[in-house]
Protein backbone atom coordinates (compact mmCIF):
# COMPACT_ATOMS: atom_id res chain seq x y z
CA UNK A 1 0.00 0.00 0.00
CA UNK A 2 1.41 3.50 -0.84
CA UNK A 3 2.18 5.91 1.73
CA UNK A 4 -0.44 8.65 1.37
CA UNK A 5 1.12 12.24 0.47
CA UNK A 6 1.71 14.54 3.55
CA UNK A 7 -0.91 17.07 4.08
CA UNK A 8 -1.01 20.87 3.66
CA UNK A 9 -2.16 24.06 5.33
CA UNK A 10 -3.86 26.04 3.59
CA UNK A 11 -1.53 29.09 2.33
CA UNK A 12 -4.36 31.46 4.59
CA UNK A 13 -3.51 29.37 7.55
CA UNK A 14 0.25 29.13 7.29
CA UNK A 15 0.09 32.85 6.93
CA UNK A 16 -2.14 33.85 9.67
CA UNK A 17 0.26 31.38 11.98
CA UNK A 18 3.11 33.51 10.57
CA UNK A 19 1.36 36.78 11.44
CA UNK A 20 0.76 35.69 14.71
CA UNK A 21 4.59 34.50 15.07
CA UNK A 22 5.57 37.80 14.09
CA UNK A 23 3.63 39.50 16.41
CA UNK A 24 4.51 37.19 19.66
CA UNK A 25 8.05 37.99 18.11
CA UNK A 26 7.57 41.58 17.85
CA UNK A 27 6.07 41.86 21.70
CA UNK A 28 8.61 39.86 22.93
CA UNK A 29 11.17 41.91 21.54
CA UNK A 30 9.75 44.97 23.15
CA UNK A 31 9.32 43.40 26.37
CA UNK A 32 13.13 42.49 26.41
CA UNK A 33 14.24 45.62 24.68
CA UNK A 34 12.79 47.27 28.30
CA UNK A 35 13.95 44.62 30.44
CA UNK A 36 17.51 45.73 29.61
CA UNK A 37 17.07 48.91 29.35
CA UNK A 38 15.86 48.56 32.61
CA UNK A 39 18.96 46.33 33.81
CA UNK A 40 21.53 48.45 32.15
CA UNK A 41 20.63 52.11 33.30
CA UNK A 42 17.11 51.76 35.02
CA UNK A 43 16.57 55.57 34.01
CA UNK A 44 13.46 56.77 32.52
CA UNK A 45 14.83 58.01 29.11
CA UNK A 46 16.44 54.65 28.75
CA UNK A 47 13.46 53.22 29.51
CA UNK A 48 11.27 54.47 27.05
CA UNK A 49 13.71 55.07 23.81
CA UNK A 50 13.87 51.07 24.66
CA UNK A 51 9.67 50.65 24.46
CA UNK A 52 10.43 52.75 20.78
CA UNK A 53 8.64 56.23 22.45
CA UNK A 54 12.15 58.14 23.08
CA UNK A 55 12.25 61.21 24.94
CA UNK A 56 11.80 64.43 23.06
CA UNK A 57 12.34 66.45 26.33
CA UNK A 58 14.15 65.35 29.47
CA UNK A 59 14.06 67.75 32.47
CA UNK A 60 15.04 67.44 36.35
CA UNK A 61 17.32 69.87 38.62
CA UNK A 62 17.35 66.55 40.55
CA UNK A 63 19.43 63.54 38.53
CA UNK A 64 19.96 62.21 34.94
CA UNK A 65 17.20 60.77 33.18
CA UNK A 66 19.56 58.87 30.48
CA UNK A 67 22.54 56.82 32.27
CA UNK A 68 25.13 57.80 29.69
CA UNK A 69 24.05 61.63 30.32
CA UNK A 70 26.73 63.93 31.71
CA UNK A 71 25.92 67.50 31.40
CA UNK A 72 24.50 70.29 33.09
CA UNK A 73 20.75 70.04 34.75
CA UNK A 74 20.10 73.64 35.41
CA UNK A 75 21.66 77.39 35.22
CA UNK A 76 21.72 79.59 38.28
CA UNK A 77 22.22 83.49 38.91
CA UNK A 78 23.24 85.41 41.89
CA UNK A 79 22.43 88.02 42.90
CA UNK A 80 25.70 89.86 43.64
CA UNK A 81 27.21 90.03 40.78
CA UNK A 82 25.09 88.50 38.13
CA UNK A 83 27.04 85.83 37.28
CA UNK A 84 25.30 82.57 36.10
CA UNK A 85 26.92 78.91 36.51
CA UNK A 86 25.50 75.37 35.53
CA UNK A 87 25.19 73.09 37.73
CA UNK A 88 25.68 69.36 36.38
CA UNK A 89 26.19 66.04 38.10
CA UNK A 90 28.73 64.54 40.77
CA UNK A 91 29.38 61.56 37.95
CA UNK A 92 27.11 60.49 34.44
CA UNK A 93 23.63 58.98 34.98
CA UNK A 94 24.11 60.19 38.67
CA UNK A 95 22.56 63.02 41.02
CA UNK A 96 23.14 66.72 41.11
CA UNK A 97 25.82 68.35 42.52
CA UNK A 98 24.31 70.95 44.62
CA UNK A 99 27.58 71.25 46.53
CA UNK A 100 28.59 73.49 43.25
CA UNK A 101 25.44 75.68 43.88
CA UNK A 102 25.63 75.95 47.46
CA UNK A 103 29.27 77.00 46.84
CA UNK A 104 28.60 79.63 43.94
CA UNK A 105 25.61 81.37 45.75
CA UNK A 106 27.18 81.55 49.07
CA UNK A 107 26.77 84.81 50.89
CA UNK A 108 23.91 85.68 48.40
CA UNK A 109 21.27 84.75 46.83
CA UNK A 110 20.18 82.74 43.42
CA UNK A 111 17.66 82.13 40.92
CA UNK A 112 17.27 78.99 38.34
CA UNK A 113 17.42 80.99 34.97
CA UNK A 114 17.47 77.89 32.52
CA UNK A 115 16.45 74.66 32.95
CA UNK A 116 18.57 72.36 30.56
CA UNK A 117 17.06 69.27 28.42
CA UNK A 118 19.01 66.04 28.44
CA UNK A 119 17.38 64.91 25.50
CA UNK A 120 18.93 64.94 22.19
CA UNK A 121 16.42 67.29 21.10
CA UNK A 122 18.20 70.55 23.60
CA UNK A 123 14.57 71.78 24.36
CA UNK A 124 15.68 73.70 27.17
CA UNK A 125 13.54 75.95 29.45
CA UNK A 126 13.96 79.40 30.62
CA UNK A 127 12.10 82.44 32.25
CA UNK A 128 8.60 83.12 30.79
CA UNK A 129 7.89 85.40 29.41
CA UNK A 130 4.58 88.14 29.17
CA UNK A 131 1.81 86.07 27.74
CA UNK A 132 -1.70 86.81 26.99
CA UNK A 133 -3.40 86.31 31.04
CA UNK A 134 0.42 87.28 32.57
CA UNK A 135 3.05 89.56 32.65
CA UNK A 136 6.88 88.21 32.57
CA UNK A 137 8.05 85.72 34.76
CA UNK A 138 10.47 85.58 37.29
CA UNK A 139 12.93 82.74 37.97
CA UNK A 140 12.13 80.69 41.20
CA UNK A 141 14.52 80.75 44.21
CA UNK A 142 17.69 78.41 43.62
CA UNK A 143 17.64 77.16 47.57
CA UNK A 144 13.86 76.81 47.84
CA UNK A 145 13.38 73.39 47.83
CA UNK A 146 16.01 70.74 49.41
CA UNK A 147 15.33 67.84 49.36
CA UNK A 148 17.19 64.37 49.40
CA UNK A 149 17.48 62.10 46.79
CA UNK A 150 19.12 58.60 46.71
CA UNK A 151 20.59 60.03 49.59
CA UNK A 152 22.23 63.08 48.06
CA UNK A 153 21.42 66.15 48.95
CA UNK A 154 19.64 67.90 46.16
CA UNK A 155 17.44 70.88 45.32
CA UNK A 156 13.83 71.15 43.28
CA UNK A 157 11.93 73.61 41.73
CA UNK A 158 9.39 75.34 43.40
CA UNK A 159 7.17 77.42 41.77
CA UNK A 160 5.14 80.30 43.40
CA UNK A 161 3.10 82.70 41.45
CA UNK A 162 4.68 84.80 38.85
CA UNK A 163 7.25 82.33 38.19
CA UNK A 164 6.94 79.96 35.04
CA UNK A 165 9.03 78.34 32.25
CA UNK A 166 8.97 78.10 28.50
CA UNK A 167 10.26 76.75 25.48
CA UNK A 168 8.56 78.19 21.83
CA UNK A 169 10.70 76.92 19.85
CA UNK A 170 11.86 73.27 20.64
CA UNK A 171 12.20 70.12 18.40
CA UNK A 172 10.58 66.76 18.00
CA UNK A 173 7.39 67.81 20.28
CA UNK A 174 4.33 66.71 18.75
CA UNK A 175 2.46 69.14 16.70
CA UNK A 176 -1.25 69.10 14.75
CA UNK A 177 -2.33 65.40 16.50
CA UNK A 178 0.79 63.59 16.63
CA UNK A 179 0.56 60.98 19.65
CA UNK A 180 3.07 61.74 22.77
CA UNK A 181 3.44 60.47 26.44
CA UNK A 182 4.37 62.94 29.43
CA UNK A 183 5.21 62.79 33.06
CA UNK A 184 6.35 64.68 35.80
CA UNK A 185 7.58 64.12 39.14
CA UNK A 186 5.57 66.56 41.60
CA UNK A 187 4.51 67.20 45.17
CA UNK A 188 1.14 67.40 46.85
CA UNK A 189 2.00 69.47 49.56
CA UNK A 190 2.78 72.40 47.50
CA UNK A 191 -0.62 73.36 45.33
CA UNK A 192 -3.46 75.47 44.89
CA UNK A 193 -6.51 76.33 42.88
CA UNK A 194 -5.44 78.85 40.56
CA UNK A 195 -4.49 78.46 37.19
CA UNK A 196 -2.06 76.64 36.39
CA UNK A 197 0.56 74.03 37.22
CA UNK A 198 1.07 72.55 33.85
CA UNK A 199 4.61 70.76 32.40
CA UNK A 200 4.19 70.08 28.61
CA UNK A 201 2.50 70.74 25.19
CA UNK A 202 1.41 74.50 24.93
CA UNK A 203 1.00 77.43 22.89
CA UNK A 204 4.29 78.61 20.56
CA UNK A 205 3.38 82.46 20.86
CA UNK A 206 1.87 82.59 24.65
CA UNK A 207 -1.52 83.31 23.91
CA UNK A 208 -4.59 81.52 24.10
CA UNK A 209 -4.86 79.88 20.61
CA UNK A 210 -8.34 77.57 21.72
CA UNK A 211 -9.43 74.29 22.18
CA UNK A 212 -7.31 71.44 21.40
CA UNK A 213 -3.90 73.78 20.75
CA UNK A 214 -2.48 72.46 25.00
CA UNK A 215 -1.95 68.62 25.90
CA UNK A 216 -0.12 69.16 29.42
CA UNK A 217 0.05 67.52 32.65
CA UNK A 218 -1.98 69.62 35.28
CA UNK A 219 -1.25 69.27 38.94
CA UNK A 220 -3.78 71.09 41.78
CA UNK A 221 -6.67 71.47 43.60
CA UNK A 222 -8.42 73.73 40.82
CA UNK A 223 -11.81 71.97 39.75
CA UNK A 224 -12.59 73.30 36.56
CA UNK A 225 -15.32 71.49 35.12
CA UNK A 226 -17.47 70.21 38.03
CA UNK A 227 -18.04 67.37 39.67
CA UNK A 228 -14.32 66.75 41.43
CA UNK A 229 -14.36 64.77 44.31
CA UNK A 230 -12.36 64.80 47.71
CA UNK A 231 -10.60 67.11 48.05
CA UNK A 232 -7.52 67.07 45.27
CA UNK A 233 -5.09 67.93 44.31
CA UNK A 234 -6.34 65.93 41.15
CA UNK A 235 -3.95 65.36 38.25
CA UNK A 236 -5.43 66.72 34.95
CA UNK A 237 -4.87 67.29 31.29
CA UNK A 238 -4.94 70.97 30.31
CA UNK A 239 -6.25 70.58 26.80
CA UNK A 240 -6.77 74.50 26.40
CA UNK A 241 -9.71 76.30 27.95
CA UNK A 242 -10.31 73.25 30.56
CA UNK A 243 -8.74 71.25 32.86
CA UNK A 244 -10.29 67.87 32.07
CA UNK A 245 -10.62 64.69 34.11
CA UNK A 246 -12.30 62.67 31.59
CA UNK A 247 -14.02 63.50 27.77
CA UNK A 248 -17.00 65.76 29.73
CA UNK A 249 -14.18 67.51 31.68
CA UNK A 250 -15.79 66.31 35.15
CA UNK A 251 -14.70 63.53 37.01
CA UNK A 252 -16.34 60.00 36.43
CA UNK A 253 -14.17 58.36 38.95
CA UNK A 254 -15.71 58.92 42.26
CA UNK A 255 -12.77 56.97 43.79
CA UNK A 256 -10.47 59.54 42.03
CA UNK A 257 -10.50 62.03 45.06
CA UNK A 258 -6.88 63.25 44.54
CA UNK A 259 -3.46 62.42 45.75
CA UNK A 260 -3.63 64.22 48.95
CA UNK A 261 -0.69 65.07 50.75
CA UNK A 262 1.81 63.27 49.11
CA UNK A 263 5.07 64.59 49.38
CA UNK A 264 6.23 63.17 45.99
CA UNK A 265 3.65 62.74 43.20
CA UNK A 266 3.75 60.83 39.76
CA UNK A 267 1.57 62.68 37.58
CA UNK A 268 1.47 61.24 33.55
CA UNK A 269 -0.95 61.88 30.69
CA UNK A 270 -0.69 60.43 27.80
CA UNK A 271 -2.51 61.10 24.48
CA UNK A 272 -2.87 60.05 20.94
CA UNK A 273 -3.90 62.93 19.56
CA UNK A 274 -7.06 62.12 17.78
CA UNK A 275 -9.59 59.97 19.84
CA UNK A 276 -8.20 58.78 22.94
CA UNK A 277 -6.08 59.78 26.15
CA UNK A 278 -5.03 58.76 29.35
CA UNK A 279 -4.22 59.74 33.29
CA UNK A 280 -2.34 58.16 35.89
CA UNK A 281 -0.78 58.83 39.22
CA UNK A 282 1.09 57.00 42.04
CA UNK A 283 3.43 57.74 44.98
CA UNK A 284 7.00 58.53 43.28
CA UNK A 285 8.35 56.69 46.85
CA UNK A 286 6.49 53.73 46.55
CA UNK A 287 4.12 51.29 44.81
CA UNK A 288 2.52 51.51 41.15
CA UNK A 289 0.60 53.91 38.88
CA UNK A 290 -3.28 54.26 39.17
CA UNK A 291 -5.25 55.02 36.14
CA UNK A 292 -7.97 57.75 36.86
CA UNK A 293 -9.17 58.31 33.17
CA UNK A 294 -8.74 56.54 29.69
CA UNK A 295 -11.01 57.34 27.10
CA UNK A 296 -11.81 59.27 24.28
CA UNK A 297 -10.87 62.81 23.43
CA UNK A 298 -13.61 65.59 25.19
CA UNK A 299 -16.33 66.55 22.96
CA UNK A 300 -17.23 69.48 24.93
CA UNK A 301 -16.78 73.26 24.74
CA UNK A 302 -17.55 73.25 21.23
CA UNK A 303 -15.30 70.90 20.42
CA UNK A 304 -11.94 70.96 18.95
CA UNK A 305 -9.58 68.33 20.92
CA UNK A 306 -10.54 65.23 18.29
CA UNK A 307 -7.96 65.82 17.11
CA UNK A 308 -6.34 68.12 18.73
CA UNK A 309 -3.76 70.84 17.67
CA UNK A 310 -1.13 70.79 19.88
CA UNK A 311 1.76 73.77 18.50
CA UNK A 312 5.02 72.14 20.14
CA UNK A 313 5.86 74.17 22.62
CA UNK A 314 6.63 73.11 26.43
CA UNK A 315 5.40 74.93 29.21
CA UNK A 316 6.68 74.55 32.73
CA UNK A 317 4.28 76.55 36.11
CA UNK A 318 2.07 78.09 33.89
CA UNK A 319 -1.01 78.31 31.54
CA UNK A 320 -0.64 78.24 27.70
CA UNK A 321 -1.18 81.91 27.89
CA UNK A 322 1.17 82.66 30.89
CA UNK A 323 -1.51 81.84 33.34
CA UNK A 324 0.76 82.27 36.30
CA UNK A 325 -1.02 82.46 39.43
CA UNK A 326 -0.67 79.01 40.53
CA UNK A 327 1.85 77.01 42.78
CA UNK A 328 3.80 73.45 42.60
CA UNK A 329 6.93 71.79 43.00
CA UNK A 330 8.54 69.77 40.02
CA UNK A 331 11.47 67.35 40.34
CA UNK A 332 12.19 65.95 36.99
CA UNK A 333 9.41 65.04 33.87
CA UNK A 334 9.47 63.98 30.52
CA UNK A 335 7.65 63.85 27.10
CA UNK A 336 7.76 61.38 24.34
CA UNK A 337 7.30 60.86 20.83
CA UNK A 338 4.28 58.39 20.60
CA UNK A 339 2.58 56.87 22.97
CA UNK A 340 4.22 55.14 25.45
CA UNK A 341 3.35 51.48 26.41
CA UNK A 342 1.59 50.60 29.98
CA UNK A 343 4.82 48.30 30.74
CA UNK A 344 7.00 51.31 29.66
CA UNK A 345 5.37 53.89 32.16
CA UNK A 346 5.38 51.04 35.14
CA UNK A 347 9.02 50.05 34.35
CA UNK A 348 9.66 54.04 34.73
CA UNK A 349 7.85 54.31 38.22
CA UNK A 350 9.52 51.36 39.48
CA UNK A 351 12.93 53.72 38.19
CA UNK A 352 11.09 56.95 40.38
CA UNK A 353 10.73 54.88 43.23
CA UNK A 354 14.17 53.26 42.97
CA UNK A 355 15.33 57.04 43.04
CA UNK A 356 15.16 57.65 46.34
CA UNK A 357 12.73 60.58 47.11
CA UNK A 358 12.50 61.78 49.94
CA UNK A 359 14.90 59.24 51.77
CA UNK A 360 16.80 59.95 54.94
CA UNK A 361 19.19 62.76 54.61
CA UNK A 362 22.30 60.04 56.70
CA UNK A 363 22.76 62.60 59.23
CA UNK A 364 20.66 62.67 62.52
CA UNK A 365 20.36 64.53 65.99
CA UNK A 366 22.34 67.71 65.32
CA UNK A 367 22.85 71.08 63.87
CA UNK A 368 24.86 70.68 60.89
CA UNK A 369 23.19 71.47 57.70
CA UNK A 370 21.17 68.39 56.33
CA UNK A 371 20.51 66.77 60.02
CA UNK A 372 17.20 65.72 60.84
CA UNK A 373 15.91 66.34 64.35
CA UNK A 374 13.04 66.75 66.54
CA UNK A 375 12.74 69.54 69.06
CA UNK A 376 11.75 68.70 72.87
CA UNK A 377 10.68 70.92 75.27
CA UNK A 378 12.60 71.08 78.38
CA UNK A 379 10.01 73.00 80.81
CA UNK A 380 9.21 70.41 83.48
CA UNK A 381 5.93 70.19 82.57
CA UNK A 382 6.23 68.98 79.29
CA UNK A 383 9.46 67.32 78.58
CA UNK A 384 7.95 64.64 76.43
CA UNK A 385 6.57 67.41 74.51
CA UNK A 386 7.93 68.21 70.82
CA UNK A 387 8.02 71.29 68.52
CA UNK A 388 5.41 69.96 65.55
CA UNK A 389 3.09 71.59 62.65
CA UNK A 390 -0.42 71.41 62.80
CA UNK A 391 -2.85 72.40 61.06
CA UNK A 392 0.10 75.05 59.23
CA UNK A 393 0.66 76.08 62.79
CA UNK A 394 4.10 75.45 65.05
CA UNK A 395 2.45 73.94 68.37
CA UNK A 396 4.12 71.36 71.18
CA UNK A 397 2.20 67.85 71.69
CA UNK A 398 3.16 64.75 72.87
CA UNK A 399 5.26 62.18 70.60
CA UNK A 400 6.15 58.76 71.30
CA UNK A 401 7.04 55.72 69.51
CA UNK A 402 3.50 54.97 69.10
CA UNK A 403 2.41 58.06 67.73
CA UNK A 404 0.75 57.84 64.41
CA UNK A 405 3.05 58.16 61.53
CA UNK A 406 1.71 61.42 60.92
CA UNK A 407 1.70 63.14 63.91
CA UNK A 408 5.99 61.67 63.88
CA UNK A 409 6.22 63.26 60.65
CA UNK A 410 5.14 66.59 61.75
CA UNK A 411 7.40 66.67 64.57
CA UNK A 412 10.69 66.19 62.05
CA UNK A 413 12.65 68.54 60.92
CA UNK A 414 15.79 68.78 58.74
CA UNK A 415 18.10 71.60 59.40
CA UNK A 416 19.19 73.69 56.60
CA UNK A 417 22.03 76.41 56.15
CA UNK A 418 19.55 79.59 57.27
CA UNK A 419 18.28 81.00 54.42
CA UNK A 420 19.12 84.58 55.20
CA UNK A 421 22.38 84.13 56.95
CA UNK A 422 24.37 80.70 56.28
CA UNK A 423 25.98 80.93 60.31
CA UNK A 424 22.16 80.57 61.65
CA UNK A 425 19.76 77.59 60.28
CA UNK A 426 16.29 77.33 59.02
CA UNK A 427 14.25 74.16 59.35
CA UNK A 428 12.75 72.39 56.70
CA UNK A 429 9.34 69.95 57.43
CA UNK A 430 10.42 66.62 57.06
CA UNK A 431 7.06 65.94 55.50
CA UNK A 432 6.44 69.22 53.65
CA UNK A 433 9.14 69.54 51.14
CA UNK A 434 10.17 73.29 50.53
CA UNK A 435 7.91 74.51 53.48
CA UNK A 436 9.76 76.00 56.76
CA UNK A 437 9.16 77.63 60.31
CA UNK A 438 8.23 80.95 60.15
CA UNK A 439 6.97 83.54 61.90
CA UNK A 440 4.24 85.76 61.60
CA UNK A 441 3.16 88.70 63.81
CA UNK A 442 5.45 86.43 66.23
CA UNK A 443 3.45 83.59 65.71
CA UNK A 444 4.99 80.07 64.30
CA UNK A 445 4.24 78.21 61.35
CA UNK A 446 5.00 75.99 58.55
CA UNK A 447 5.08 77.63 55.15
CA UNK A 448 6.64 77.21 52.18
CA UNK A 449 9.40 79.91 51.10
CA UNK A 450 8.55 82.36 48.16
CA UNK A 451 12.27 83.51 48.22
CA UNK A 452 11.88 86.51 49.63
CA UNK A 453 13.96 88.68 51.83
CA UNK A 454 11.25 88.79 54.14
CA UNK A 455 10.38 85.27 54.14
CA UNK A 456 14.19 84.57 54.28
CA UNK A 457 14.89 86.66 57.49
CA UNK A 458 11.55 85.26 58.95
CA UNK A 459 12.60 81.47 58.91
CA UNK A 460 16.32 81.85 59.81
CA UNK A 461 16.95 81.30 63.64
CA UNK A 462 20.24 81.41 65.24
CA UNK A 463 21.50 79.00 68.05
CA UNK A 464 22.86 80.11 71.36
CA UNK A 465 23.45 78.08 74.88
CA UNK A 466 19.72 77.08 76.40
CA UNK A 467 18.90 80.13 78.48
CA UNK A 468 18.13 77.85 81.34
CA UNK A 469 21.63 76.06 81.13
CA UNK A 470 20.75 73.56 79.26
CA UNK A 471 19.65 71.98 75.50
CA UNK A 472 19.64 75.25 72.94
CA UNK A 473 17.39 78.71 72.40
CA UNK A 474 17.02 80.42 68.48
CA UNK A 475 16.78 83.41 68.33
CA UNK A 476 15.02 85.13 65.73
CA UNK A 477 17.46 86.88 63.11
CA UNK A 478 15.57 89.45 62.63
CA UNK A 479 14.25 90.22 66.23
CA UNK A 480 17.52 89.21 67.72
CA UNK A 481 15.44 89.86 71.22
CA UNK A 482 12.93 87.07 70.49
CA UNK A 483 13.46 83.28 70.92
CA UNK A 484 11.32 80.16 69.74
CA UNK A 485 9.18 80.19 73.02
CA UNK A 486 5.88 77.30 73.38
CA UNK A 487 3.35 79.05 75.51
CA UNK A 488 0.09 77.36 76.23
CA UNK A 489 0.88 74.99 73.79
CA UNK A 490 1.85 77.44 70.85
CA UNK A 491 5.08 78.07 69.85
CA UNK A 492 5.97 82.02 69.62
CA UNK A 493 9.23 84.52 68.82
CA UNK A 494 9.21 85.80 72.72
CA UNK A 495 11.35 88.78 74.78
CA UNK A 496 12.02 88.04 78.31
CA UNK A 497 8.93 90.28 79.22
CA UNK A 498 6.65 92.22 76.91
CA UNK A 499 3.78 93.65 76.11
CA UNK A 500 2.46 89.99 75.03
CA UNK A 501 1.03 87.69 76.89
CA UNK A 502 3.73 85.17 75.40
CA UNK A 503 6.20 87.19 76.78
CA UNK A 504 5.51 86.63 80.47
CA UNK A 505 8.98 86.46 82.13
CA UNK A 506 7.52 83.30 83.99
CA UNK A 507 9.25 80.39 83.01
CA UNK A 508 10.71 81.93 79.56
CA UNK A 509 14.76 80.44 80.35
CA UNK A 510 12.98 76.93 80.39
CA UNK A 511 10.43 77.78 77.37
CA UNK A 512 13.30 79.00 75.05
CA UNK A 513 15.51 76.15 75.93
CA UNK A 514 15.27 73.53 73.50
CA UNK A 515 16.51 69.62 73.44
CA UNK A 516 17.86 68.99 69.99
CA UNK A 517 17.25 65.06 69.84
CA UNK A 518 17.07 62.49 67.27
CA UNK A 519 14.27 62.43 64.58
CA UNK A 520 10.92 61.22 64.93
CA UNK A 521 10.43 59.87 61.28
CA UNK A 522 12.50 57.43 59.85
């Protein structure tokens, strides 16, 4: 009997089984290309050129965002003489050197004039400026914002209003409906409701241009289109002439009630331009992204954003027009060409969190610049007492080991050089990056600097011997009579007798007199 003849697949089958090779090919490629990306360097740029979305803009003042990248992060200028200096990196794919800028600035004060782009596309930011809702900009304080990062001392940007960024003429941003991916690394104790904390895609001539012609990250508690729920701050796209949480504007994610007060923030939209766009967020210290939104384009406000018309510029603490009365903090962010994949933006949040935000500063218990401490009372009635914020407010309370994390957070504080005289110190909240103690109308509190003299003079305190013989009084640098004095539970800048109440003469050695002890927070 004859061997029958082997049988055939039909030429459709053997090519849909080759299409579908290709494809599990194709995907595994991709997945491997960001595996090793993420094993070589494990830095976001890295990340994504590997996913096939590279980085058309690269900003941080804090690290590198490519691991071969050596150059300069940002530009400063004091005020003294003028002079401007970049200030780089203490080795390639590495951390700032803020040693440089603490050495170039000292005995005066600095600004950040230009923030530099990493990316091959050198779409670098500087000063604002006048636009069609704001006058020009002003660069943001150099020293505002310390903060510690892989466990180098570092600074951020912190915006208040009138300061802002900008970039009209870059390279490689998308333009007219071209897909692109965005993030930034932010803070959610430094917001507020006005218009508007935005990093990316904006107008090329500062004006209002309409609907569809912004595709920026948004960052604060500013509800535009209503409902919003909790209490924010609520990461949004600014599309132009909205803030949107979904394709009507208003939330439809009642469990989307903000980040709260995060300290470090992962905010990322992503968009393709014509029908469809994305929002996520998640703790830059720890854990994943969440998405809040993904859906189509809005079809609202007369429409416009399907597809949208996005001109190419970037925008960095403002509006599209120079809408510059809002606040934030920003750290490092990106943008993309295309869109990138889900596993790219989780591969570059594990990378945020490896980073180190917000990590100890390895010196505790002390005065030296960068040491965290807590502050006890040494009155006898309340020597378990420590100096904490509340409610924006310096007050005493109890602390223990097992006192919420919160209320151990509040009581932290890291020492910084003082910010209006280097010989004295300010102290920065542990949990509040870029916000210090500060009086007002000899009252205490926690706010964060504008980089003023005022503010400057207001927060710097200068250590002498406890007036009671023991632990350490501040006086004020600019009421050198007055000393950090609790009273009733308050803290206060007190004389030794006064026309205050909270200068009573009773017990004031012991109130001034401070134990300088080892941190509460980790």
């Amino acid at each position: 009997m004859s061997t029958p003849p082997p049988r055939r697949r039909p030429r459709g089958a053997r090519s849909a089984v080759l299409a579908v090779l290709s494809a599990f090919v194709t995907v595994l490629a991709l997945a491997v290309g960001i595996a090793q990306a993420q094993a070589a360097s494990s830095l976001p740029c890295d990340v994504y050129g590997a996913a096939g979305t590279p980085c058309v803009a690269a900003h941080s003042l804090v690290r590198a965002l490519y691991a071969s990248y050596g150059g300069p992060l940002y530009q400063v200028r004091r005020a003294s003489d003028g002079a401007t200096r970049d200030i780089g990196l203490l080795s390639a794919g590495g951390y700032a050197d803020a040693a440089a800028q603490d050495s170039f600035c000292t005995g005066t004060t600095c600004i950040i004039t230009e923030i530099y782009d990493q990316s091959p596309r050198h779409n670098d930011l500087t000063v604002e400026g006048a636009g069609g809702a704001g006058a020009a900009d002003v660069g943001a304080p150099a020293d505002a914002l310390p903060v510690t990062v892989g466990g180098h001392q570092v600074y951020g940007l912190e915006i208040s209003a009138g300061m802002g960024y900008r970039d009209d003429s870059t390279s490689g941003v998308a333009v007219n409906g071209q897909p692109e991916g965005m993030y930034m690394v932010t803070s959610g104790t430094h917001v507020n409701g006005r218009c508007c904390f935005d990093y990316g895609n904006a107008e090329t001539n500062n004006l209002d241009t309409g609907n569809g012609h912004m595709d920026a990250i948004n960052f604060g508690t500013e509800c535009w289109f209503s409902p919003c729920y909790g209490q924010g701050p609520w990461v949004q796209a600014d599309l132009e002439n909205g803030l949107f949480q979904s394709d009507s504007g208003y939330s439809k994610n009642t469990s989307n009630t903000g980040t709260g007060p995060l300290p470090f923030v992962t905010a990322l939209l992503k968009n393709n331009g014509r029908n469809h766009f994305a929002l996520k967020q998640g703790n830059a210290r720890s854990g994943g992204l969440t998405t809040t939104y993904s859906g189509p384009e809005p079809d609202i406000n007369g429409g416009g954003y399907s597809p949208m018309q996005q001109e190419g510029a970037i925008v960095l603490g403002t509006g599209g027009d120079n809408s510059n009365g809002s606040i934030g903090s920003f750290f490092e962010g990106v943008m993309t060409a295309g869109i990138p994949s889900d596993a790219a933006d989780d591969a570059v949040q594990a990378d945020i969190v490896a980073a180190g935000y917000g990590g100890p500063t390895g010196s505790t218990g002390t005065l030296a610049p960068g040491s965290e401490i807590s502050l006890r009372a040494t009155t006898p009635c309340c020597t378990g007492d420590y100096l904490r914020h509340q409610d924006d407010a310096a007050v005493i309370s109890p602390i223990t080991s097992g006192s919420s994390t919160v209320d151990r957070n509040d009581a932290t504080w890291i020492v910084r050089r003082g910010l209006a005289d280097a010989s004295c110190v300010s102290f920065e909240s542990r949990n509040y990056p870029g916000d210090y103690l500060r009086h007002s109308d000899f009252r205490l509190y926690r706010q964060p600097t504008d980089g003023t003299p005022l503010f400057r003079a207001d927060a710097t305190f200068c250590p002498t011997a406890g007036k009671s013989g023991t632990g350490t009084s501040f006086a004020s640098y600019n009421y050198p009579s007055r000393y950090l004095r609790h009273y009733d539970y308050d803290v206060y800048l007190a004389s030794d007798g006064g026309s205050h109440t909270f200068d009573s003469s009773t017990l004031w050695t012991d109130d001034v007199s401070w134990a300088v002890s080892a941190p509460w927070a980790p």
